[in-house]
N, C-alpha and C. Protein backbone atom coordinates (compact mmCIF):
# COMPACT_ATOMS: atom_id res chain seq x y z
N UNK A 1 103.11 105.18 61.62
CA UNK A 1 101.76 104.67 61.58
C UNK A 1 101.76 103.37 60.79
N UNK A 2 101.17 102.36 61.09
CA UNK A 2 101.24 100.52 60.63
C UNK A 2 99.94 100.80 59.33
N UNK A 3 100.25 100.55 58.14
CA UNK A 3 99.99 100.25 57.05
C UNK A 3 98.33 99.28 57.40
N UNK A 4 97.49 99.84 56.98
CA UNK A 4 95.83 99.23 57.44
C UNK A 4 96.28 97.96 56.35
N UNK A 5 95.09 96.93 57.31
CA UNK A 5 95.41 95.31 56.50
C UNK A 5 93.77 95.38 55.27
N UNK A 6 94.17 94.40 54.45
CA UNK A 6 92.82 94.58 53.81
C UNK A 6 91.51 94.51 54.53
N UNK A 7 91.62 93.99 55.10
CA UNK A 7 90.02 93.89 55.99
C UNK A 7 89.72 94.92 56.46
N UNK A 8 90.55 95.75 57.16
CA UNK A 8 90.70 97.11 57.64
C UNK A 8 90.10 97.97 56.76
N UNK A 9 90.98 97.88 54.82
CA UNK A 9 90.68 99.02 54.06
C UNK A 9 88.83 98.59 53.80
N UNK A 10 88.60 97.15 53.62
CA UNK A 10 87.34 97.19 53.07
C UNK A 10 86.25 97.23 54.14
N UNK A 11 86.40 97.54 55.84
CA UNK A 11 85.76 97.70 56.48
C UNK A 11 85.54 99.41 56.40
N UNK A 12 86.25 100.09 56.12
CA UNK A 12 86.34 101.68 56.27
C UNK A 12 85.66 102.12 54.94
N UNK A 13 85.75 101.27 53.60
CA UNK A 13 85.43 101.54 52.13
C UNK A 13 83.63 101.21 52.78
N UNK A 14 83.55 100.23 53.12
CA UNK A 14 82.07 100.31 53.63
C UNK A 14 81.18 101.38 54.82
N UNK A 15 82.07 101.38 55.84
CA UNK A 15 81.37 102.78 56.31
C UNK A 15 81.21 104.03 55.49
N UNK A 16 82.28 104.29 54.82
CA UNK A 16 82.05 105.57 54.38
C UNK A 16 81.30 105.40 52.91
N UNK A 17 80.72 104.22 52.62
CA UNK A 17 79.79 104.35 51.25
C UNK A 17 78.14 104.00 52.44
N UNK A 18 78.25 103.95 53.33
CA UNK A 18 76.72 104.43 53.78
C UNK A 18 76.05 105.88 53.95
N UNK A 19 75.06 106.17 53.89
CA UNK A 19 74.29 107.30 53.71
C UNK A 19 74.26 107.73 55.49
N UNK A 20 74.01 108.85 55.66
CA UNK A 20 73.21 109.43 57.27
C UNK A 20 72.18 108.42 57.36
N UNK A 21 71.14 108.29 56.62
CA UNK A 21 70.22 107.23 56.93
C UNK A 21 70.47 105.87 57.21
N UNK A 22 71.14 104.97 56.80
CA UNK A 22 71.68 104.23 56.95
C UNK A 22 72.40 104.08 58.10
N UNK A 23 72.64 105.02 59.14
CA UNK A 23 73.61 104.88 60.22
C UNK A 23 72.89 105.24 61.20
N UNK A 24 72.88 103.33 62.04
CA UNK A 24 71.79 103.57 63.41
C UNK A 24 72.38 104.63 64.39
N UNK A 25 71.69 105.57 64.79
CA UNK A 25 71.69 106.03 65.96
C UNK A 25 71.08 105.97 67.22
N UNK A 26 70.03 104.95 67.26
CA UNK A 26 69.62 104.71 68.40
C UNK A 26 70.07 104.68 70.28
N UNK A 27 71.45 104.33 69.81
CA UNK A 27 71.90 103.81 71.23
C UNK A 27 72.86 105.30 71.18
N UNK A 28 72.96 106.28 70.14
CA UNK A 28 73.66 107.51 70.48
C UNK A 28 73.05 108.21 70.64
N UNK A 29 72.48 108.85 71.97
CA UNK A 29 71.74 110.11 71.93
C UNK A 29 72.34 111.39 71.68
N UNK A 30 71.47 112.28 71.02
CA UNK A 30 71.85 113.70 70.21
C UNK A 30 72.41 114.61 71.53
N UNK A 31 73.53 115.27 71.55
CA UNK A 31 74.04 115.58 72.45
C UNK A 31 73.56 117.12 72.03
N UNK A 32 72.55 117.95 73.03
CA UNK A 32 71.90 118.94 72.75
C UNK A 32 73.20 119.97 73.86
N UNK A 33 73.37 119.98 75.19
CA UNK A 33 73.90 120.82 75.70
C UNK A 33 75.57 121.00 75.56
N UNK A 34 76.31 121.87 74.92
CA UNK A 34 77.87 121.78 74.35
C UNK A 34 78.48 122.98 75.26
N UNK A 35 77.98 123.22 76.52
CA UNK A 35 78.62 124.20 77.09
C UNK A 35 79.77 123.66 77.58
N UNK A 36 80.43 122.47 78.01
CA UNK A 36 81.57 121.62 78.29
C UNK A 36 82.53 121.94 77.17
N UNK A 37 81.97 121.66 76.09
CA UNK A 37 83.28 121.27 74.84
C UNK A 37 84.56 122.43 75.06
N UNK A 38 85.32 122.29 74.44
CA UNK A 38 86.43 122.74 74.59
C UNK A 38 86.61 122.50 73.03
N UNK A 39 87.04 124.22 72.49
CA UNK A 39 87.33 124.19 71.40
C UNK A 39 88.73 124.41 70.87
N UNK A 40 88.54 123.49 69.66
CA UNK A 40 90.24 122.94 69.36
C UNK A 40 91.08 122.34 70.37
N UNK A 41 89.97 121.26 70.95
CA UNK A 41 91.17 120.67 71.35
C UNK A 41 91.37 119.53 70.97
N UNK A 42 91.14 118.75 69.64
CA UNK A 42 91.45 117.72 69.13
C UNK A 42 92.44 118.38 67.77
N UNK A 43 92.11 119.95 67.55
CA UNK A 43 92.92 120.47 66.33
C UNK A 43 94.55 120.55 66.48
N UNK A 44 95.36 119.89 65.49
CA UNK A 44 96.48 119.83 65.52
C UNK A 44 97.03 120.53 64.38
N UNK A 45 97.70 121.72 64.64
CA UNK A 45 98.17 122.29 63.14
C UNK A 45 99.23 121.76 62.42
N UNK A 46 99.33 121.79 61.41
CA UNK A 46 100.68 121.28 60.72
C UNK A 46 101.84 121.91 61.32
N UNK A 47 102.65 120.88 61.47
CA UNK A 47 103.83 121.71 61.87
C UNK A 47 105.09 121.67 60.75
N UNK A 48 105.83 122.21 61.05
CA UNK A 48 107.03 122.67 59.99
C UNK A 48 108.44 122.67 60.85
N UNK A 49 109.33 121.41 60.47
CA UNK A 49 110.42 121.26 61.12
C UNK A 49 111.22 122.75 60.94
N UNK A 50 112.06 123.50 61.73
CA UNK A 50 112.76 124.50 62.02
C UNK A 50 114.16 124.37 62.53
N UNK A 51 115.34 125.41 62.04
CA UNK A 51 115.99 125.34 62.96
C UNK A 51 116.45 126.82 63.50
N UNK A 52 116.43 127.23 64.61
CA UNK A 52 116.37 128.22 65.61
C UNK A 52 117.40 127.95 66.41
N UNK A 53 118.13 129.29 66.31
CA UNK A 53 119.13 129.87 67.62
C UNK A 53 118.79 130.49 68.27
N UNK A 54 119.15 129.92 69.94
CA UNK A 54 118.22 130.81 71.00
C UNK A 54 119.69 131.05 71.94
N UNK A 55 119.09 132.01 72.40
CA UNK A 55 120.80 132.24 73.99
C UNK A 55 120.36 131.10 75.09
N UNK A 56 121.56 130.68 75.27
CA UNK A 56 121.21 129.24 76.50
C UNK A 56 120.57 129.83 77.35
N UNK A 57 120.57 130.62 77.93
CA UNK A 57 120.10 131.05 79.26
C UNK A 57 118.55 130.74 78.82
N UNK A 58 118.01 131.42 77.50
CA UNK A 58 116.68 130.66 77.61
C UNK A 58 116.23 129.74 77.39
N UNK A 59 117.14 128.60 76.77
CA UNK A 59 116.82 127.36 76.50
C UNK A 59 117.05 126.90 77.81
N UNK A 60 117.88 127.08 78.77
CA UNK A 60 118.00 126.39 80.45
C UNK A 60 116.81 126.96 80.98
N UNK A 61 115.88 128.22 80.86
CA UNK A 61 114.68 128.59 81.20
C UNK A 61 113.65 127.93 81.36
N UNK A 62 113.54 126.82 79.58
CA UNK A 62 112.22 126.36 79.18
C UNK A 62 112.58 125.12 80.09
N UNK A 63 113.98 124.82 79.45
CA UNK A 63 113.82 123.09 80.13
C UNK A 63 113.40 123.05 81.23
N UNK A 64 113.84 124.18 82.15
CA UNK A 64 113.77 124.39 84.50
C UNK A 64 112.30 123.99 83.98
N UNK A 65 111.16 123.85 83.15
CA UNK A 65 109.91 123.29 83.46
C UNK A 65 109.84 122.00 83.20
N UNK A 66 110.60 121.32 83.01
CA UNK A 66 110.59 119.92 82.02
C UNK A 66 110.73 119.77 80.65
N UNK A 67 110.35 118.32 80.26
CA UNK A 67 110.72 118.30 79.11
C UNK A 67 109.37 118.62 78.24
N UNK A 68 109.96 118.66 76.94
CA UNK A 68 108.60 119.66 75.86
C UNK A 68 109.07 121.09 75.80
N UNK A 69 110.20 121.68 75.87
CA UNK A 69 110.46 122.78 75.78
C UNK A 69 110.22 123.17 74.23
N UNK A 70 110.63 122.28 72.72
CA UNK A 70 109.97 122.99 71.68
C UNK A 70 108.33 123.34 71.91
N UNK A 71 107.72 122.64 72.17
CA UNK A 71 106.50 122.77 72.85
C UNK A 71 106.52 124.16 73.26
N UNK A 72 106.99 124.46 74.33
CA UNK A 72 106.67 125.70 75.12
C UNK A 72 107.06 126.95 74.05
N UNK A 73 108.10 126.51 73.32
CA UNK A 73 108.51 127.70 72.24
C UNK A 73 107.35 127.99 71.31
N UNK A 74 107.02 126.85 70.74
CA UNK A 74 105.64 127.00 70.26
C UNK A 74 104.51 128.14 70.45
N UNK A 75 104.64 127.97 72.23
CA UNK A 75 102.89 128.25 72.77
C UNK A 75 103.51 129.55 72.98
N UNK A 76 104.36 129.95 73.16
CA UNK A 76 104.57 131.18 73.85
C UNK A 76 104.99 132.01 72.16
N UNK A 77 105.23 131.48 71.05
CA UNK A 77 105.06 132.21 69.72
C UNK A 77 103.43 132.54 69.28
N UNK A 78 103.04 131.42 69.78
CA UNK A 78 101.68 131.84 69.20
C UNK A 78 101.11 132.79 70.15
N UNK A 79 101.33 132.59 71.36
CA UNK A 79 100.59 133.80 72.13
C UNK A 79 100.79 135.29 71.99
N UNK A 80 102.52 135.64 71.33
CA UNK A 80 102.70 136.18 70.91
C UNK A 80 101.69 136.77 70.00
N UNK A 81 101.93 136.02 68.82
CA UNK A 81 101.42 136.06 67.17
C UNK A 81 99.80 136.14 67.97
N UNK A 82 98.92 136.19 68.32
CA UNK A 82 97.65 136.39 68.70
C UNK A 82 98.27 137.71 69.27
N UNK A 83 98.19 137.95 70.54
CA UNK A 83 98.50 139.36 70.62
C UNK A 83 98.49 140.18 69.99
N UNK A 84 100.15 140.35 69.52
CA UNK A 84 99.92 141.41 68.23
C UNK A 84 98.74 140.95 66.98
N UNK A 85 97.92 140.28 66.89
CA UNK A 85 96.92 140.15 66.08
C UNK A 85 95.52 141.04 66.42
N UNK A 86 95.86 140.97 68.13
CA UNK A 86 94.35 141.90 68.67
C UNK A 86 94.61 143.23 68.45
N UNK A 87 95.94 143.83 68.34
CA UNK A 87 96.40 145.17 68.81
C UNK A 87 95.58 145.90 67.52
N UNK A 88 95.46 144.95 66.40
CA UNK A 88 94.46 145.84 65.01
C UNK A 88 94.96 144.74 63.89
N UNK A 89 94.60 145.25 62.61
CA UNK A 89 94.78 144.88 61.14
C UNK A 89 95.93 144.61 60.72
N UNK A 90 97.10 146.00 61.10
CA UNK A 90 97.73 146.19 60.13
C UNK A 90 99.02 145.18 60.65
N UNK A 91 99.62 144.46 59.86
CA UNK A 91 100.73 143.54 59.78
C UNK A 91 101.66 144.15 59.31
N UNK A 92 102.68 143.50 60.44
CA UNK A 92 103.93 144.30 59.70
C UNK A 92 105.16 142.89 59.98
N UNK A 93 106.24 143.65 59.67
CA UNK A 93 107.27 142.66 59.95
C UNK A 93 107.87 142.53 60.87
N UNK A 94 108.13 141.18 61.20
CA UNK A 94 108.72 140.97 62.73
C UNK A 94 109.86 141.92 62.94
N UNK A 95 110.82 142.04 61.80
CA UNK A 95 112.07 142.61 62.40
C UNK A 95 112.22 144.25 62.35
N UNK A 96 110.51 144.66 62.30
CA UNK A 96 110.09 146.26 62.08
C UNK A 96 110.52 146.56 63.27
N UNK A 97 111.03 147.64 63.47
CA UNK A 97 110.85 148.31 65.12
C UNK A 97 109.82 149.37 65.20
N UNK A 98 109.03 148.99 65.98
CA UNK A 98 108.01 150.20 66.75
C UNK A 98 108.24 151.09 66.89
N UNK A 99 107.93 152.29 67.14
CA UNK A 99 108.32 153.39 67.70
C UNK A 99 107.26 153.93 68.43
């Protein structure tokens, strides 16, 4: 990310020392109906560099879709991790076995 120039910092030091009142809204109308929005989809979680051993066969799996396969490892952990989140409360440890 390129380092903001001063004009930059003292244009941003001035928006954010104005009040709600102070900020025309005229030409923005109040957006009353939000059945469109789509939630979280500007949310980006922190991520945390990793390193993970997987059997090739499933790393040749993710890639057969293209590229972004950490990506896909991602989505398919969290869908996981939701899942077992609906099943109830109680948390346990990944390397618990069920019975």
């Amino acid at each position: 990310m390129k380092k903001l120039t001063e004009d930059q910092k003292r244009q941003i030091a001035a928006i954010a020392a104005k009040t709600d009142a102070d900020i025309d809204l005229s030409e923005m109308p109040e957006v009353l109906d939000w059945s469109g929005a789509e939630i979280g989809k500007f949310h980006r979680p922190a991520k945390k560099p990793v390193t993970i051993r997987l059997d090739t066969d499933i790393v040749a799996w993710l890639k057969s879709y293209g590229s972004g396969y950490q990506t896909k490892v991602n989505l398919l952990l969290r869908h996981a991790m939701q899942a077992s989140r609906g099943r109830g409360s109680r948390r346990s440890s990944p390397n618990r076995v069920h019975n």
